[in-house]
PDB file of N, CA and C in Angstrom:
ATOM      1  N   UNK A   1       5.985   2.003   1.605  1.00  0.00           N
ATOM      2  CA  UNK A   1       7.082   1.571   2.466  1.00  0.00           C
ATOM      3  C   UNK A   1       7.773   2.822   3.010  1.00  0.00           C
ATOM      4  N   UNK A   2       7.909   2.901   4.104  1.00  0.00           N
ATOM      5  CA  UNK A   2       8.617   3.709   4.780  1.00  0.00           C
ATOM      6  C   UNK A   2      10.093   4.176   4.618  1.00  0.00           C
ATOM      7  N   UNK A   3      10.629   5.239   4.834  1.00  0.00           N
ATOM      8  CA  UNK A   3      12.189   5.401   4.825  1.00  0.00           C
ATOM      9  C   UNK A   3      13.303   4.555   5.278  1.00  0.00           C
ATOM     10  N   UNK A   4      14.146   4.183   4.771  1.00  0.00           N
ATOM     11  CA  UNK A   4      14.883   2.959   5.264  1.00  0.00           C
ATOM     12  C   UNK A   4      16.285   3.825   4.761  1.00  0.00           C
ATOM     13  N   UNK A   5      17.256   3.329   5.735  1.00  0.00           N
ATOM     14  CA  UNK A   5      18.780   3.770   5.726  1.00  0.00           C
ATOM     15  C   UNK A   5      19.568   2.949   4.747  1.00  0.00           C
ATOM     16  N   UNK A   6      18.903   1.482   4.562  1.00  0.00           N
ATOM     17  CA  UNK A   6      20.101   0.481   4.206  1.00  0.00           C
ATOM     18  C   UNK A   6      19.002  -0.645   3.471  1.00  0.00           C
ATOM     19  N   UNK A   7      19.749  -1.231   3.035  1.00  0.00           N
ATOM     20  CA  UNK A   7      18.816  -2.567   1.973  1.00  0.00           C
ATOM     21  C   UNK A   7      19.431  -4.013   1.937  1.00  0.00           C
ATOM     22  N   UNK A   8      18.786  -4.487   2.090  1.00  0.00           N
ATOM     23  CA  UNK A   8      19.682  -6.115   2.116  1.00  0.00           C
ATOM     24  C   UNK A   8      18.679  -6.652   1.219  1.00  0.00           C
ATOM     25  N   UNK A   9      18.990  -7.452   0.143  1.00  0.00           N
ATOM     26  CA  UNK A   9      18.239  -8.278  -0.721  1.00  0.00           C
ATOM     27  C   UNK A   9      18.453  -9.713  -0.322  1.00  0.00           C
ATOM     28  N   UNK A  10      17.942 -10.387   0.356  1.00  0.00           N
ATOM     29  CA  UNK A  10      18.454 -11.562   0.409  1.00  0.00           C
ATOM     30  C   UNK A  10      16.860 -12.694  -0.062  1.00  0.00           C
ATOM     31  N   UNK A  11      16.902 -12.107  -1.125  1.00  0.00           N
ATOM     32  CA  UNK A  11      15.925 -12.840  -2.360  1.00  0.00           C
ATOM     33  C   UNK A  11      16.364 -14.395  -2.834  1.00  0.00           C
ATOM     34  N   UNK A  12      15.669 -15.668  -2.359  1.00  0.00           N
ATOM     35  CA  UNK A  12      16.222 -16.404  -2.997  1.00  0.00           C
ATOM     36  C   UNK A  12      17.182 -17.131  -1.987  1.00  0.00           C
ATOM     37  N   UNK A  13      17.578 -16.925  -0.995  1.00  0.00           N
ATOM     38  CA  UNK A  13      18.086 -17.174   0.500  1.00  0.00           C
ATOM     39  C   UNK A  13      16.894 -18.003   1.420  1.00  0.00           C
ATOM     40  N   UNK A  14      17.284 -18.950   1.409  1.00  0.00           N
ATOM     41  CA  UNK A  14      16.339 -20.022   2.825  1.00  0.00           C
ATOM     42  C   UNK A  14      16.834 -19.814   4.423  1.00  0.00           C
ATOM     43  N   UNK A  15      15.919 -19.943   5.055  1.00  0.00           N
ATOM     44  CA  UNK A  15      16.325 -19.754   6.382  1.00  0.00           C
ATOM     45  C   UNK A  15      17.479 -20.719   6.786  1.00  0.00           C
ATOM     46  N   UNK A  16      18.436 -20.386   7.760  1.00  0.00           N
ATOM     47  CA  UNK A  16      18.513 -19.472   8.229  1.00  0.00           C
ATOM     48  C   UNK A  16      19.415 -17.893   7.724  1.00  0.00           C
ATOM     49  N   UNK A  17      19.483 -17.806   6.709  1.00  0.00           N
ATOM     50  CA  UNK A  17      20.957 -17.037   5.648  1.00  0.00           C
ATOM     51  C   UNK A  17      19.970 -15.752   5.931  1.00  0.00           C
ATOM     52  N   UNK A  18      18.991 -15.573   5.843  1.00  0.00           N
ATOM     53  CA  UNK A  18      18.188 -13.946   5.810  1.00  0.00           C
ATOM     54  C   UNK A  18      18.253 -13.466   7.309  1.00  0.00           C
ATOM     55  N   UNK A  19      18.117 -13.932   8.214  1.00  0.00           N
ATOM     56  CA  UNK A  19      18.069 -13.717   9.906  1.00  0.00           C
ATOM     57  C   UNK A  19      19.808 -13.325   9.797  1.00  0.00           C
ATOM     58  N   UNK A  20      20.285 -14.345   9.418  1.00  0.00           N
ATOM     59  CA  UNK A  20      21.982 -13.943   9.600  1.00  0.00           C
ATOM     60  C   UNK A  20      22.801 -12.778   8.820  1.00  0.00           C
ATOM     61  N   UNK A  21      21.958 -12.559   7.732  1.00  0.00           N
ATOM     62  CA  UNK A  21      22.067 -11.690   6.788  1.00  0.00           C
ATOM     63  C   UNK A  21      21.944 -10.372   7.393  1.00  0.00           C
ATOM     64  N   UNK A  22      20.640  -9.822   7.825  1.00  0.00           N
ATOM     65  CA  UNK A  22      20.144  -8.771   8.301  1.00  0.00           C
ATOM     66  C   UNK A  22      21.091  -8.461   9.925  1.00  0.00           C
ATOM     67  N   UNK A  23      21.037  -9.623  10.971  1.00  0.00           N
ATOM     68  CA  UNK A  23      21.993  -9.358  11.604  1.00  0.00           C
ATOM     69  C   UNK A  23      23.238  -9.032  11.721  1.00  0.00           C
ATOM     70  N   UNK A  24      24.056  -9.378  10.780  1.00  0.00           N
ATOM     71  CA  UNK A  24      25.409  -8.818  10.592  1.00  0.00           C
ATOM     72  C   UNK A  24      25.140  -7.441  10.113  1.00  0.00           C
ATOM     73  N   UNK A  25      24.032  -6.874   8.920  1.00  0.00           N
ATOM     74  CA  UNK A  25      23.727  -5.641   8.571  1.00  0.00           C
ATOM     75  C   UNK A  25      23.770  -4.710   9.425  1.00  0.00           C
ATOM     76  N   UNK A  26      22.964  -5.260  10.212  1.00  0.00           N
ATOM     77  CA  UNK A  26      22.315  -4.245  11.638  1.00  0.00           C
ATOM     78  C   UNK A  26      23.393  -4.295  12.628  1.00  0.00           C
ATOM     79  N   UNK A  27      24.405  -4.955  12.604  1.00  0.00           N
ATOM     80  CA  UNK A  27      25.415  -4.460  13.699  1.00  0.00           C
ATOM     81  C   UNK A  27      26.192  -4.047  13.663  1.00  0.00           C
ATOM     82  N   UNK A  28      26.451  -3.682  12.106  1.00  0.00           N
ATOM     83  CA  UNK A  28      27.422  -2.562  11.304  1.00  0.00           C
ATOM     84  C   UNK A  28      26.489  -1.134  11.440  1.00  0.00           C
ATOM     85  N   UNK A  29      25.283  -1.357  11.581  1.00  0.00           N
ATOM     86  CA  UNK A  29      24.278   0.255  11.411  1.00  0.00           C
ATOM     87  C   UNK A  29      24.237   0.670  12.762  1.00  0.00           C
ATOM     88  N   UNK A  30      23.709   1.857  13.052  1.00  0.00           N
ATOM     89  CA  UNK A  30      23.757   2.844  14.374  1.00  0.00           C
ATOM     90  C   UNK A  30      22.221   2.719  14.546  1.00  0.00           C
ATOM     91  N   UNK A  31      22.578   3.024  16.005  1.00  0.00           N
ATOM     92  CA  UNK A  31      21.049   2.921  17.057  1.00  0.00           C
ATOM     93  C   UNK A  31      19.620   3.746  15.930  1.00  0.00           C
ATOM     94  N   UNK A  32      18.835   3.345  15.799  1.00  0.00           N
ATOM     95  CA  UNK A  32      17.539   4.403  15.010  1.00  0.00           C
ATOM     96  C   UNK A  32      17.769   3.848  13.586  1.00  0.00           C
ATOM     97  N   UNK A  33      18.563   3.509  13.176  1.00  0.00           N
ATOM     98  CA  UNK A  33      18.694   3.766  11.893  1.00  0.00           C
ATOM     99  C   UNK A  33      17.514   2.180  11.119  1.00  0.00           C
ATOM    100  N   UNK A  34      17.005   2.384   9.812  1.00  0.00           N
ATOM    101  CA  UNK A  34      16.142   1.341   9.682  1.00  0.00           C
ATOM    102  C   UNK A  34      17.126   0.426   8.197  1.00  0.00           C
ATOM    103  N   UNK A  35      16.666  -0.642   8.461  1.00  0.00           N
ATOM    104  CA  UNK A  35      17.013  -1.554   7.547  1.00  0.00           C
ATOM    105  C   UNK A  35      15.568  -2.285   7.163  1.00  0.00           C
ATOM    106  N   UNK A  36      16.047  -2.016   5.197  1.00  0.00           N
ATOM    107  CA  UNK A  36      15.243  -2.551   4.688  1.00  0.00           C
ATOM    108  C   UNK A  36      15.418  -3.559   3.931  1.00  0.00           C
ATOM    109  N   UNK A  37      14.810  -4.999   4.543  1.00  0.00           N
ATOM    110  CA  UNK A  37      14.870  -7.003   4.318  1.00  0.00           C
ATOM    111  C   UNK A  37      14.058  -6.972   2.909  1.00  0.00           C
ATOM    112  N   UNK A  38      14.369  -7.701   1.884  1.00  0.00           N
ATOM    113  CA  UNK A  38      13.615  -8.055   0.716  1.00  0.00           C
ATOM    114  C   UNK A  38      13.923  -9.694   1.081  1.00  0.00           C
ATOM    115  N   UNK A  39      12.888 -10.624   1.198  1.00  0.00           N
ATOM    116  CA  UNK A  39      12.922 -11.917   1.066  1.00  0.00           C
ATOM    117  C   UNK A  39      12.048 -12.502   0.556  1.00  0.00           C
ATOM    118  N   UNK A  40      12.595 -13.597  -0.227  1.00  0.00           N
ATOM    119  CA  UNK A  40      11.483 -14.743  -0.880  1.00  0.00           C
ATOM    120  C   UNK A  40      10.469 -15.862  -0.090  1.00  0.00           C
ATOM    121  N   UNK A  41      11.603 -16.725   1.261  1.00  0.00           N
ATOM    122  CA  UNK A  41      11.632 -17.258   2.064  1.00  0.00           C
ATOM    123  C   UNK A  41       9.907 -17.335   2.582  1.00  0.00           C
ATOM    124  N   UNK A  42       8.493 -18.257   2.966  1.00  0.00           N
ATOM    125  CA  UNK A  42       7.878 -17.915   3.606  1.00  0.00           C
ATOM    126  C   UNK A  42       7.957 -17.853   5.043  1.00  0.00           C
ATOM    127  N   UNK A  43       8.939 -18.520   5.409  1.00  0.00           N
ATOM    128  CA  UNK A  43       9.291 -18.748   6.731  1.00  0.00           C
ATOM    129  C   UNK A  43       9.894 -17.747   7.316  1.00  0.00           C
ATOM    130  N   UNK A  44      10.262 -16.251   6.571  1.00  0.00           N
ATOM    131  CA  UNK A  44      11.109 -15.318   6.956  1.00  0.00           C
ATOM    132  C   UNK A  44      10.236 -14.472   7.837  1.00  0.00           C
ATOM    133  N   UNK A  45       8.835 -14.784   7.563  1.00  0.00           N
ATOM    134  CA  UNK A  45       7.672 -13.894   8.365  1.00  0.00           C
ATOM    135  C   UNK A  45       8.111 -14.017   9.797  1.00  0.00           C
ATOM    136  N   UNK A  46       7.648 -15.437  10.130  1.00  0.00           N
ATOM    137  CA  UNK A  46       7.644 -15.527  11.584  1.00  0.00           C
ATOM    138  C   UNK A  46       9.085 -15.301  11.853  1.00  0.00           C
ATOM    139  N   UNK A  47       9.997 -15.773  11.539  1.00  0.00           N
ATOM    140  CA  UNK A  47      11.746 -15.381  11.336  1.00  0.00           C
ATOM    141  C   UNK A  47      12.132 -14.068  11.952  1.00  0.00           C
ATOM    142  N   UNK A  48      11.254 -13.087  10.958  1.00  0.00           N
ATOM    143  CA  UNK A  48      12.359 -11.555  11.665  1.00  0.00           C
ATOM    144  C   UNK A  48      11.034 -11.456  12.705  1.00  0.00           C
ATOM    145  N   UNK A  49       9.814 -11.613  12.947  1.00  0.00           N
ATOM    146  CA  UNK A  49       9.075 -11.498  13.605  1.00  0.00           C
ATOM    147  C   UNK A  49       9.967 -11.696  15.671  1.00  0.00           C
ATOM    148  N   UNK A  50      10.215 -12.888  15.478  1.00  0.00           N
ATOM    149  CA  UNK A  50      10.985 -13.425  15.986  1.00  0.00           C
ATOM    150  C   UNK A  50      12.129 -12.642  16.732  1.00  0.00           C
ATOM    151  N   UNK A  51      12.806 -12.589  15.533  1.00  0.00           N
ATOM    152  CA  UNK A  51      14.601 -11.968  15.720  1.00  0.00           C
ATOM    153  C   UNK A  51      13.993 -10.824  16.395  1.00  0.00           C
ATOM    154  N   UNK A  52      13.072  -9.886  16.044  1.00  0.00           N
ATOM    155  CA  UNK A  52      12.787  -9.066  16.313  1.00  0.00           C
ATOM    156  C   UNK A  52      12.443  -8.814  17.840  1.00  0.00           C
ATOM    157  N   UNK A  53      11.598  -9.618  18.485  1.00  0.00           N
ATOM    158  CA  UNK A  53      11.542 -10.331  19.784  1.00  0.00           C
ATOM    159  C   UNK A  53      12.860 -10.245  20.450  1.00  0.00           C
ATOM    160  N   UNK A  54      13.578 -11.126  20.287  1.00  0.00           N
ATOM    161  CA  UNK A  54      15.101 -11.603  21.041  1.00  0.00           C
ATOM    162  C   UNK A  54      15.544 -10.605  20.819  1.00  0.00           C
ATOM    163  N   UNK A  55      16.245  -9.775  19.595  1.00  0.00           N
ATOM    164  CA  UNK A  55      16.865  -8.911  19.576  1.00  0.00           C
ATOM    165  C   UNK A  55      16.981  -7.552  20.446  1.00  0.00           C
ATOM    166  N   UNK A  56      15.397  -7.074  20.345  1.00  0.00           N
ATOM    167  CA  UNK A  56      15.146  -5.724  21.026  1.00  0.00           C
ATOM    168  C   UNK A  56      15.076  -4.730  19.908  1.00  0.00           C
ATOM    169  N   UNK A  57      15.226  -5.319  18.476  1.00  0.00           N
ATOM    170  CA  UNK A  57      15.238  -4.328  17.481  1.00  0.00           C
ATOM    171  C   UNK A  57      13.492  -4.219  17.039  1.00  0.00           C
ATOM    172  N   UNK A  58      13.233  -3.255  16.971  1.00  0.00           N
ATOM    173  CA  UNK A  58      11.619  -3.033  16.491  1.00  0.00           C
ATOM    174  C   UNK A  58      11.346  -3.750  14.766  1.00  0.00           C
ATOM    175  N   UNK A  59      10.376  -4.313  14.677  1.00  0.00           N
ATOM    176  CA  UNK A  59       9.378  -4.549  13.814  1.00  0.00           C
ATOM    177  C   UNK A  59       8.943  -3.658  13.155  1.00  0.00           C
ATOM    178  N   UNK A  60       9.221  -2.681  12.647  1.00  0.00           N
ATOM    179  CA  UNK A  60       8.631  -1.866  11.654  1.00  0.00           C
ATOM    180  C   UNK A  60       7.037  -1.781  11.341  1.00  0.00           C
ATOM    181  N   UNK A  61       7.696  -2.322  10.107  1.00  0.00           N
ATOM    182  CA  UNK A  61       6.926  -2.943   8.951  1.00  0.00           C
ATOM    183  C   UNK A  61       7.152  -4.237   8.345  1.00  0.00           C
ATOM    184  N   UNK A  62       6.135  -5.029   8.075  1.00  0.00           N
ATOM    185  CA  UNK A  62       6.053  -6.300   7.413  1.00  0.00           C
ATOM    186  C   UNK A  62       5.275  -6.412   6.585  1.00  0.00           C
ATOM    187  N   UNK A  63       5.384  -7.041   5.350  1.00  0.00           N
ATOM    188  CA  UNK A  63       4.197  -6.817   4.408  1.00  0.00           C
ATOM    189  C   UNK A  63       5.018  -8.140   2.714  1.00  0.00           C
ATOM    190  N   UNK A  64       4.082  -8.644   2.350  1.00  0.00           N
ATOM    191  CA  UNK A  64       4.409  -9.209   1.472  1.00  0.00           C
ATOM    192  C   UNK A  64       4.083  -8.413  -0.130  1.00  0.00           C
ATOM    193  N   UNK A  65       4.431  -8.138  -1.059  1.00  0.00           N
ATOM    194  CA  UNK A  65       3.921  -7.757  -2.282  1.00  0.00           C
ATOM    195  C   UNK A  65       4.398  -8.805  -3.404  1.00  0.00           C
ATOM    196  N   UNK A  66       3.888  -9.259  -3.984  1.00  0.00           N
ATOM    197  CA  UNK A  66       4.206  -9.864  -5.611  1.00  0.00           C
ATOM    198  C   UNK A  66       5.621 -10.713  -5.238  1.00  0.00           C
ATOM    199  N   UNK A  67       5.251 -11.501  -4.133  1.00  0.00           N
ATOM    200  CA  UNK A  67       6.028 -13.135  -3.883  1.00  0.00           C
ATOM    201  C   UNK A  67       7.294 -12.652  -3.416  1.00  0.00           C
ATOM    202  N   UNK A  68       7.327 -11.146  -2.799  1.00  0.00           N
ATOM    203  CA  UNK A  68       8.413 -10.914  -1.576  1.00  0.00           C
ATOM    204  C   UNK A  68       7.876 -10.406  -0.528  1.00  0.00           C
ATOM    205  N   UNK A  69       8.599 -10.939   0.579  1.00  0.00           N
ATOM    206  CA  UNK A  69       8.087 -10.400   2.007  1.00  0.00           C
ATOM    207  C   UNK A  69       9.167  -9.377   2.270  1.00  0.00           C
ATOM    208  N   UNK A  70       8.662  -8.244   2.606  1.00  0.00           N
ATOM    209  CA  UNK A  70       9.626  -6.921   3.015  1.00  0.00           C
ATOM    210  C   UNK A  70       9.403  -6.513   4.485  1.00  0.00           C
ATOM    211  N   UNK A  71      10.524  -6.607   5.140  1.00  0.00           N
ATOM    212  CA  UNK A  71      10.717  -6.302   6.354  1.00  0.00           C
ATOM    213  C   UNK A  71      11.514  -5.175   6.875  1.00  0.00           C
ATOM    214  N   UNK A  72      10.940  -4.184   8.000  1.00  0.00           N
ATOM    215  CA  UNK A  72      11.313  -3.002   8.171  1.00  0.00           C
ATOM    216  C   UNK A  72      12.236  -2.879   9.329  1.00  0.00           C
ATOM    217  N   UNK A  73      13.193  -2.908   9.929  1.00  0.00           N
ATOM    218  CA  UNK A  73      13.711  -3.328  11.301  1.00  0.00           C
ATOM    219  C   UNK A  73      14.458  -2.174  11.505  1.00  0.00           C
ATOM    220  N   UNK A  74      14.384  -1.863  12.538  1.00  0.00           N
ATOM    221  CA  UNK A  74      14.661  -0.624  12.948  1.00  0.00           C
ATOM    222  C   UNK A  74      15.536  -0.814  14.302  1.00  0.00           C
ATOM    223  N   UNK A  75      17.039  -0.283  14.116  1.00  0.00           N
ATOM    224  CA  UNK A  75      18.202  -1.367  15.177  1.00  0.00           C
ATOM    225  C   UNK A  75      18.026  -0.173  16.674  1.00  0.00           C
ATOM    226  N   UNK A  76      17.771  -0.830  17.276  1.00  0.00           N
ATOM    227  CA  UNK A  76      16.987  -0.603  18.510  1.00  0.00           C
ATOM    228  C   UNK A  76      18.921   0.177  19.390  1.00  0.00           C
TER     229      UNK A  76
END
């Protein structure tokens, strides 16, 4: 996993609380800077996939390990 500025655990959170989660994160953080998503959620894939889309914030990294999906978002 790559360098990340910031961490949000939102383990255990159903959609939509992880999208809303990470967004309030990321609009407290500065342009470049990366935020790193820990979620349980399977639906969080297509989710920040998504946000990521609308937003304009980059997609990183995505990757699931041992029944969490970790997402890399990088606030555009």
């Amino acid at each position: 996993m790559a360098d990340f500025d910031q961490e949000l655990d939102a383990s255990g959170l159903n959609c939509p609380l992880p999208i809303l989660r990470a967004k309030k994160t990321l609009n407290a953080m500065s342009s470049g800077q990366v935020l790193h998503v820990i979620a349980t959620d399977p639906g969080s894939v297509k989710d920040f996939d998504a946000f990521a889309k609308q937003t304009g914030n980059e997609l990183v990294e995505s990757k699931e390990e041992g029944g969490k999906f970790h997402f890399l978002i990088k606030k555009s």
